[in-house]
C-alpha atoms as a PDB file:
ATOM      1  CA  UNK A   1    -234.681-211.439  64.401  1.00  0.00           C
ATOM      2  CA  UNK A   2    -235.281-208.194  66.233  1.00  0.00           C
ATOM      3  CA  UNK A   3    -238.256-207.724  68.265  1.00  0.00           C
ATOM      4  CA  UNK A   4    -240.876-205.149  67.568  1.00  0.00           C
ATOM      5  CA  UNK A   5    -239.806-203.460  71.331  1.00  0.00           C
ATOM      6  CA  UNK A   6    -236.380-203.770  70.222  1.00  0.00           C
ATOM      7  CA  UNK A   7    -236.816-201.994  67.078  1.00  0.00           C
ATOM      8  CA  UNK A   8    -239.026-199.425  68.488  1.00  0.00           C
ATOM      9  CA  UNK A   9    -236.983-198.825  71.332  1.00  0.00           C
ATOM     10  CA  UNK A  10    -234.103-198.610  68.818  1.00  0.00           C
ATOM     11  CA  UNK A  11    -236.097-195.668  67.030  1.00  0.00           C
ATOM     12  CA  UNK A  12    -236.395-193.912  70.267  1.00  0.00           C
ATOM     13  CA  UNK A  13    -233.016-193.573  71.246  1.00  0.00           C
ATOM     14  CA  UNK A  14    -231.951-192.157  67.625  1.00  0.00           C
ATOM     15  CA  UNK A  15    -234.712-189.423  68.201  1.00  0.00           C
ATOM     16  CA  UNK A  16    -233.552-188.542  71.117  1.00  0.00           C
ATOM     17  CA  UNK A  17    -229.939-188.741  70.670  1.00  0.00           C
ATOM     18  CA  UNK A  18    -230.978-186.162  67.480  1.00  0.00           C
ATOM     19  CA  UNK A  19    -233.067-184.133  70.072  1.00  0.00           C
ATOM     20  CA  UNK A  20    -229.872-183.694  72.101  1.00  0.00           C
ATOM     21  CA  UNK A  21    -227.698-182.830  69.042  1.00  0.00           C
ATOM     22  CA  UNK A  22    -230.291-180.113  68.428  1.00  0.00           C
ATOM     23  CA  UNK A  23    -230.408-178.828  71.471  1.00  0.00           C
ATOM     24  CA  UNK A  24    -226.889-178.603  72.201  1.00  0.00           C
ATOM     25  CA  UNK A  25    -226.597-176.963  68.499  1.00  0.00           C
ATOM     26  CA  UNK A  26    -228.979-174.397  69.728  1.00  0.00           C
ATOM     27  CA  UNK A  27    -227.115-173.739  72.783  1.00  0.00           C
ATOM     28  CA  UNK A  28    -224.163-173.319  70.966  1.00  0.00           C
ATOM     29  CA  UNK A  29    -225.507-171.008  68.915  1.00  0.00           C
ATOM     30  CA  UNK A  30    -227.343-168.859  71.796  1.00  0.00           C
ATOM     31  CA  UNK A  31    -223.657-168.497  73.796  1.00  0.00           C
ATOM     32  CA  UNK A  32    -222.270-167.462  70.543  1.00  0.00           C
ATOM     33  CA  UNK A  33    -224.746-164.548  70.219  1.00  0.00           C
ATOM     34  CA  UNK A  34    -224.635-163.874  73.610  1.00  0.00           C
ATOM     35  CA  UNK A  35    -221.175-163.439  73.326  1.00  0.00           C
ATOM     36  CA  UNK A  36    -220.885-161.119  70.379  1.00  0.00           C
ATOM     37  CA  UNK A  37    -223.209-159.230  72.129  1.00  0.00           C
ATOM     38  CA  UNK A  38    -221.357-158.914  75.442  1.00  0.00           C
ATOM     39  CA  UNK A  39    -218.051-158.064  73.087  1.00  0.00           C
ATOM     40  CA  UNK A  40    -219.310-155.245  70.989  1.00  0.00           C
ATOM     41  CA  UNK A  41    -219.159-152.357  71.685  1.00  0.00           C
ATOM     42  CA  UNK A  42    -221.763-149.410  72.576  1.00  0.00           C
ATOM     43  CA  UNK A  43    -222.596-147.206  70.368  1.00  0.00           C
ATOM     44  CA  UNK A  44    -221.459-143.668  71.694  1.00  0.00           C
ATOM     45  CA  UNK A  45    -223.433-141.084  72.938  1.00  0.00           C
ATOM     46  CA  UNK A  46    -224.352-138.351  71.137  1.00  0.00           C
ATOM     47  CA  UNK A  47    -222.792-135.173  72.018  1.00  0.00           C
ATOM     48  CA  UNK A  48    -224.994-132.524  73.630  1.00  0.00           C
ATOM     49  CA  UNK A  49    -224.414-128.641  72.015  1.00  0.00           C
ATOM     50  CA  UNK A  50    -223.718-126.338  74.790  1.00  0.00           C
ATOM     51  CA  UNK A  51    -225.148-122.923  74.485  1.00  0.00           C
ATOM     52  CA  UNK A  52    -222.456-120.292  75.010  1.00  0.00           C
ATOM     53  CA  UNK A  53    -223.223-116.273  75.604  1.00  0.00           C
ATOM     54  CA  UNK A  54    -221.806-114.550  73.244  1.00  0.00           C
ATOM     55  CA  UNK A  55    -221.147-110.361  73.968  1.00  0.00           C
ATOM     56  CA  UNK A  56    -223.455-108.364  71.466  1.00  0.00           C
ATOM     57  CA  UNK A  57    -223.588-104.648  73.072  1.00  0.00           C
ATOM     58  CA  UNK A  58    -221.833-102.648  76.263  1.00  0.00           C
ATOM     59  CA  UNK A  59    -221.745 -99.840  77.580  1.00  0.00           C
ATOM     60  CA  UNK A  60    -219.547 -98.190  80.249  1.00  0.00           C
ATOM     61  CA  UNK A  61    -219.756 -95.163  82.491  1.00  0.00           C
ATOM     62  CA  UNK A  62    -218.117 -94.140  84.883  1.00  0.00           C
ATOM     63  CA  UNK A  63    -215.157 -91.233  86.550  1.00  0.00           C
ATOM     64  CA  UNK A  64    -212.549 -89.418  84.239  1.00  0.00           C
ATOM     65  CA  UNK A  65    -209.816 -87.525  84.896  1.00  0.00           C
ATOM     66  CA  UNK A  66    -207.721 -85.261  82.272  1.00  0.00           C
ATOM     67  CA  UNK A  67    -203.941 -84.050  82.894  1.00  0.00           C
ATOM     68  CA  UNK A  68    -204.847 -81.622  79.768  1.00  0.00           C
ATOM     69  CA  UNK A  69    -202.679 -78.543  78.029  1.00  0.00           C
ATOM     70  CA  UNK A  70    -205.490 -77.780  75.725  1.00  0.00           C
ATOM     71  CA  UNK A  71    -205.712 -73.945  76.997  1.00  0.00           C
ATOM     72  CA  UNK A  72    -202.499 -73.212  74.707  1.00  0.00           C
ATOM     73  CA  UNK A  73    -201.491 -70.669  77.048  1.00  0.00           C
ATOM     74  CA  UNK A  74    -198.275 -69.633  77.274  1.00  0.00           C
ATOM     75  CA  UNK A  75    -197.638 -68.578  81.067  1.00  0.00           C
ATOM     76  CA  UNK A  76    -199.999 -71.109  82.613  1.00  0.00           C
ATOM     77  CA  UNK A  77    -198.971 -74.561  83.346  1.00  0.00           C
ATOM     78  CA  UNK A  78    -201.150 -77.714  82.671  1.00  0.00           C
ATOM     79  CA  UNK A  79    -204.013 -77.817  84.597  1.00  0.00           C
ATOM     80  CA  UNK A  80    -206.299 -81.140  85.572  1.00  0.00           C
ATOM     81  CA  UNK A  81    -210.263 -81.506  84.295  1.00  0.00           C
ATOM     82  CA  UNK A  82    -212.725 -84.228  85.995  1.00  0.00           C
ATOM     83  CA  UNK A  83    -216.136 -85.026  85.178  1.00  0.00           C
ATOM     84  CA  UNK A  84    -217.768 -88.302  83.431  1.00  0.00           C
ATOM     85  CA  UNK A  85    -217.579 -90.824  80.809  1.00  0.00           C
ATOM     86  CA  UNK A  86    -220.227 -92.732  78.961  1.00  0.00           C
ATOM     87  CA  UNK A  87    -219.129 -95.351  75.973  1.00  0.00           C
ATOM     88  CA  UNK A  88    -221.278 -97.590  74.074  1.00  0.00           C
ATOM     89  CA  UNK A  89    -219.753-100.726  72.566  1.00  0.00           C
ATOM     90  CA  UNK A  90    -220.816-103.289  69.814  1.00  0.00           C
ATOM     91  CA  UNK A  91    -219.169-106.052  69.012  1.00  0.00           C
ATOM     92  CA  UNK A  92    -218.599-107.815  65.975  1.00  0.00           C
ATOM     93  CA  UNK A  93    -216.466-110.959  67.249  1.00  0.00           C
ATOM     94  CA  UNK A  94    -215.445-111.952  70.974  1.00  0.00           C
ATOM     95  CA  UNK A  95    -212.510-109.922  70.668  1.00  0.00           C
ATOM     96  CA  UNK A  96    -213.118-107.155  68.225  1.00  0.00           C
ATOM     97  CA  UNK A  97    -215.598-104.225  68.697  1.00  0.00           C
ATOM     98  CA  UNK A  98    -216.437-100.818  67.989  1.00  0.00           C
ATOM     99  CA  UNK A  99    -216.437 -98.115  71.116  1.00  0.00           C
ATOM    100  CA  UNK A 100    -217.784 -94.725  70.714  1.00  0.00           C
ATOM    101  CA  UNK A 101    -216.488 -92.521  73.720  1.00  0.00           C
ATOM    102  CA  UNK A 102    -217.578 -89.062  75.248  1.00  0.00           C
ATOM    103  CA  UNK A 103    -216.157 -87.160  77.929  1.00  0.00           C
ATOM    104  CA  UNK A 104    -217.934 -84.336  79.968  1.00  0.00           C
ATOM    105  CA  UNK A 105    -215.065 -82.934  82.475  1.00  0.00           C
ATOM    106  CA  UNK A 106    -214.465 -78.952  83.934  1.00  0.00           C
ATOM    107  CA  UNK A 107    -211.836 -77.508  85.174  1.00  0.00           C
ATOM    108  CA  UNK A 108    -212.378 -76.903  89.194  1.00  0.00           C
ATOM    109  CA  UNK A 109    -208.961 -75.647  90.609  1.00  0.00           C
ATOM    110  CA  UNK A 110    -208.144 -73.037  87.859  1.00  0.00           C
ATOM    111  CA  UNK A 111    -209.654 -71.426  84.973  1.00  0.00           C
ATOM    112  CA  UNK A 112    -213.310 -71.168  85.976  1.00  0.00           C
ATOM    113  CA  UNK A 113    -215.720 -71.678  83.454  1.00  0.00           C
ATOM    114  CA  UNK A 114    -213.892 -74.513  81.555  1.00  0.00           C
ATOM    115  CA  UNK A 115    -215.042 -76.900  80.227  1.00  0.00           C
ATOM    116  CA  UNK A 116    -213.816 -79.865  78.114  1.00  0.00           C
ATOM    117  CA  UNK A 117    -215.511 -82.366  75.763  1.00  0.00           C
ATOM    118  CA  UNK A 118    -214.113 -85.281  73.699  1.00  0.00           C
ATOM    119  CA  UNK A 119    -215.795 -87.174  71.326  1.00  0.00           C
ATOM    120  CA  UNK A 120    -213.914 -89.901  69.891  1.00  0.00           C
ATOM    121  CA  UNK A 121    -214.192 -93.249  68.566  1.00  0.00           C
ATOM    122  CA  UNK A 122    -212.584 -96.626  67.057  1.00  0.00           C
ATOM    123  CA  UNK A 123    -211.635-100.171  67.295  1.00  0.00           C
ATOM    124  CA  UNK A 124    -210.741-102.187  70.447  1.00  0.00           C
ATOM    125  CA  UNK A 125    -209.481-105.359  70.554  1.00  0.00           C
ATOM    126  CA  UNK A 126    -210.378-107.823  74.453  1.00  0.00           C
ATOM    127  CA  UNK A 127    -208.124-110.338  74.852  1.00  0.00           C
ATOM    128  CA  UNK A 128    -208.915-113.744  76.729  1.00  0.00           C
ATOM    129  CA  UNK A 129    -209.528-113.407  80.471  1.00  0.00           C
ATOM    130  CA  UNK A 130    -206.356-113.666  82.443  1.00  0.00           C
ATOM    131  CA  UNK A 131    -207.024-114.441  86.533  1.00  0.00           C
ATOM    132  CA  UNK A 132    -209.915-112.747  86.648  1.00  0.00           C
ATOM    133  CA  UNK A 133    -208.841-109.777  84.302  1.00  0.00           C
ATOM    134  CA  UNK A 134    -210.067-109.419  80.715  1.00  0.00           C
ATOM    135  CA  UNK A 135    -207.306-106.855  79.464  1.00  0.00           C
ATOM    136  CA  UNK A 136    -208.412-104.644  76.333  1.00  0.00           C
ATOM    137  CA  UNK A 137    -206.158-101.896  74.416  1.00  0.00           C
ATOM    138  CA  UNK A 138    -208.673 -99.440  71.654  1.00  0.00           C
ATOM    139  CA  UNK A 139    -207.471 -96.547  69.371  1.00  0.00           C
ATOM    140  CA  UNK A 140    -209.433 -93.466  68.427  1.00  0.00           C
ATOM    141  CA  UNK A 141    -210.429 -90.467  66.491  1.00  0.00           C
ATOM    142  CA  UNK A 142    -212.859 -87.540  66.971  1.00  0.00           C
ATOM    143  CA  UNK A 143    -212.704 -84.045  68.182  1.00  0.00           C
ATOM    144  CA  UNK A 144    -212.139 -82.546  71.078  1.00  0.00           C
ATOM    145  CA  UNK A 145    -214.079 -79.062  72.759  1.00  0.00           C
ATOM    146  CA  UNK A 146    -212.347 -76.838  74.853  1.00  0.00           C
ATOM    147  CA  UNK A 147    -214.605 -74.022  76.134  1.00  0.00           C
ATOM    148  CA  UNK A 148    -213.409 -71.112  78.316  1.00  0.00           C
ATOM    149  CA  UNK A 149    -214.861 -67.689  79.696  1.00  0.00           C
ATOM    150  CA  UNK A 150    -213.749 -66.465  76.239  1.00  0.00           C
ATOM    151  CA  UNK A 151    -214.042 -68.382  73.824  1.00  0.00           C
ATOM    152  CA  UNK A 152    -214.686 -72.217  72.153  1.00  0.00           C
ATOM    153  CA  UNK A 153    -211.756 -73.977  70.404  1.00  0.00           C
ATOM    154  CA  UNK A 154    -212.923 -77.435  68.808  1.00  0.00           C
ATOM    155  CA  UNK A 155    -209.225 -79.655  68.128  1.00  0.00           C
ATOM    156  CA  UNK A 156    -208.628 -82.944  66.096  1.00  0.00           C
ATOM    157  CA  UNK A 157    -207.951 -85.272  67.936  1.00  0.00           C
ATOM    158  CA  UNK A 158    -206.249 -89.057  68.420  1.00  0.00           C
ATOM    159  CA  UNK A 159    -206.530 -91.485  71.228  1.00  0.00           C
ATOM    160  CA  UNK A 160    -204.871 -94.847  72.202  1.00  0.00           C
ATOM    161  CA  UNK A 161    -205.114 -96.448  75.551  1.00  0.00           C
ATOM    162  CA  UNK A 162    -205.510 -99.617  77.588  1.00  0.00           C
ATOM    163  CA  UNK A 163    -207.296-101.103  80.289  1.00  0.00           C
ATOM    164  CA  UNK A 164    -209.212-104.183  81.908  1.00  0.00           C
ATOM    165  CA  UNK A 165    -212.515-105.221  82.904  1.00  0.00           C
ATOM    166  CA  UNK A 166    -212.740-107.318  86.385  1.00  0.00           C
ATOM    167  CA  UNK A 167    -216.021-109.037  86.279  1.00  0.00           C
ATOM    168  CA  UNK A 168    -218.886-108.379  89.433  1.00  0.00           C
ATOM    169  CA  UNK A 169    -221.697-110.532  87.780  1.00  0.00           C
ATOM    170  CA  UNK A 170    -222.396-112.242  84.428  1.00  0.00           C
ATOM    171  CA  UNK A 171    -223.709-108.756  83.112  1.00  0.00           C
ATOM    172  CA  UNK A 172    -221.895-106.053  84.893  1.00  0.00           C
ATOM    173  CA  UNK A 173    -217.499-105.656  85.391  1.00  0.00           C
ATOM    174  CA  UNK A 174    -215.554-103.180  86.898  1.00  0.00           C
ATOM    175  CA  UNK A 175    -214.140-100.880  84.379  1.00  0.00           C
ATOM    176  CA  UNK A 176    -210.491 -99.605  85.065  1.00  0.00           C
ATOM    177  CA  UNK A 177    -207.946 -97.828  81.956  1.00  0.00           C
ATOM    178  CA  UNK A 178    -205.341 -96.291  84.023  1.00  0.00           C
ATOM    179  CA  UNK A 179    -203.612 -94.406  81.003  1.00  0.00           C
ATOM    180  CA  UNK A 180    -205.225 -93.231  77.786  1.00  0.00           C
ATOM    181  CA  UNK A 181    -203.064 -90.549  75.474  1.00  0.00           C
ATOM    182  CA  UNK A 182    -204.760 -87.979  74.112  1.00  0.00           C
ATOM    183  CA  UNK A 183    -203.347 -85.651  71.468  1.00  0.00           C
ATOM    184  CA  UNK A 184    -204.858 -82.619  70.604  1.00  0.00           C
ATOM    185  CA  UNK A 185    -204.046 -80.211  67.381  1.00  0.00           C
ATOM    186  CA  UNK A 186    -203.909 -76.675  68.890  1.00  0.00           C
ATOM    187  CA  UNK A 187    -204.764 -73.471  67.174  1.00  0.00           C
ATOM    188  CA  UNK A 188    -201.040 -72.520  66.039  1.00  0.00           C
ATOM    189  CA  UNK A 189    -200.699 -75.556  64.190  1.00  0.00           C
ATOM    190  CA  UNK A 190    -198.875 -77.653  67.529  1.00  0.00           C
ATOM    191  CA  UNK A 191    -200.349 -81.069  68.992  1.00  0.00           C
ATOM    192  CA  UNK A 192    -200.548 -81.171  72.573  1.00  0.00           C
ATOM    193  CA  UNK A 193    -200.396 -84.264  74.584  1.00  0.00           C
ATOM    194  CA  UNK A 194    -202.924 -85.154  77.351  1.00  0.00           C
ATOM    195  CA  UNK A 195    -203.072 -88.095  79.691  1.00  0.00           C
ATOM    196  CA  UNK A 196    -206.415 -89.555  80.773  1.00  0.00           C
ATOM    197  CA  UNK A 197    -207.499 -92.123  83.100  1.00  0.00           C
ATOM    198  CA  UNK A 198    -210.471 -93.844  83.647  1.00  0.00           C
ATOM    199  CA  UNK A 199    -212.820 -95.986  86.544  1.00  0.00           C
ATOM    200  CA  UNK A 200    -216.461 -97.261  85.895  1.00  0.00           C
ATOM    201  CA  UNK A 201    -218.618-100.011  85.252  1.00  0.00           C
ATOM    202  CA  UNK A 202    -219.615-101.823  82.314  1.00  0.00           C
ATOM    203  CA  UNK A 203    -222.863-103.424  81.664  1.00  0.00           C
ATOM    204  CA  UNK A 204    -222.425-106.447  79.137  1.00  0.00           C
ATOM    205  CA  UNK A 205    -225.549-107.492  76.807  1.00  0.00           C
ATOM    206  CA  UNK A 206    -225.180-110.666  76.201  1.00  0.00           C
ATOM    207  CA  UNK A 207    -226.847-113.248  73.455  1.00  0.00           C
ATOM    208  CA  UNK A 208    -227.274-117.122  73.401  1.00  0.00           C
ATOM    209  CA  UNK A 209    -225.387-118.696  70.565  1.00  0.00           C
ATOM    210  CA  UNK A 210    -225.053-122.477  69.849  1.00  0.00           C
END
């Protein structure tokens, strides 16, 4: 026959033996959570929406020069014009726009008292920047004013031209088209041709767009 201290020291052993298993079970378990934990991976980050500028308006002004035959007279040779440019711009996309263009230029060498005007407009199309260069080509309609000593002679006229825009600041460029055609219907029925060349600066209105 077992003692009473036997049998309750028998009791205590089986608690705590069961007190172990427990404990161990609960470590197990906590190192198994841990685990999964350390394993999974992190969510990801959400992505942050950049605003970009996106060109609205422009306008450019700047130098012109005409190589111009719109005198239509027969013993004089084709003279040069200079004077000024001004042309508003509105985009509709990053690449296409609208341009309306006038040209204020006289005649100083020869012919005093001429004067030509052009007023013209269309499409252009900017391509993507290339080093530093944003290269653009346009095409346009209008009319075109030719006034002399005796007389004013308004033309049809169609344009087509290229050029590129060399950026200063975020708002203003450097405006260069070194050839622009011009042709001109004269009087008699005949289209002249007239070469025209450009230097300014344009002035970019931007807006904020996500």
């Amino acid at each position: 026959m077992l003692s009473a201290a036997a049998i309750a020291a028998c009791f205590s052993l089986s608690a705590m033996a069961q007190q172990a298993d427990s404990s161990a079970a609960g470590d197990s378990s906590s190192s198994t959570t841990m685990t999964a934990q350390m394993t999974s991976a992190p969510a990801p980050a959400p992505k942050q929406v950049m605003l970009q500028p996106v060109p609205t308006v422009a306008f450019s002004a700047g130098f012109s020069y005409l190589q111009t035959d719109l005198q239509d007279t027969p013993a004089v040779a084709n003279s040069y014009t200079i004077g000024w440019y001004a042309m508003p711009q509105y985009y509709f996309t990053k690449h296409l726009s609208a341009i309306a263009e006038f040209d204020d230029l006289g005649n100083y060498h020869a012919h005093a008292g001429e004067n030509v005007r052009a007023f013209l407009g269309g499409p252009e199309w900017t391509f993507a920047p290339m080093h530093h260069l944003q290269p653009f080509v346009f095409a346009e309609g209008g009319a075109v004013r030719d006034s002399k000593d005796y007389g004013v002679n308004w033309m049809a006229s169609t344009a087509g031209g290229f050029g590129f825009n060399t950026k200063v600041s975020r708002t203003i460029s450097f405006q260069l088209i070194p050839a622009e055609y011009v042709a001109s219907k004269q009087t008699d029925g005949d289209w002249s041709g007239n070469f025209m060349a450009k230097a300014g600066f344009t002035f970019n209105g931007f807006k904020w767009k996500r």
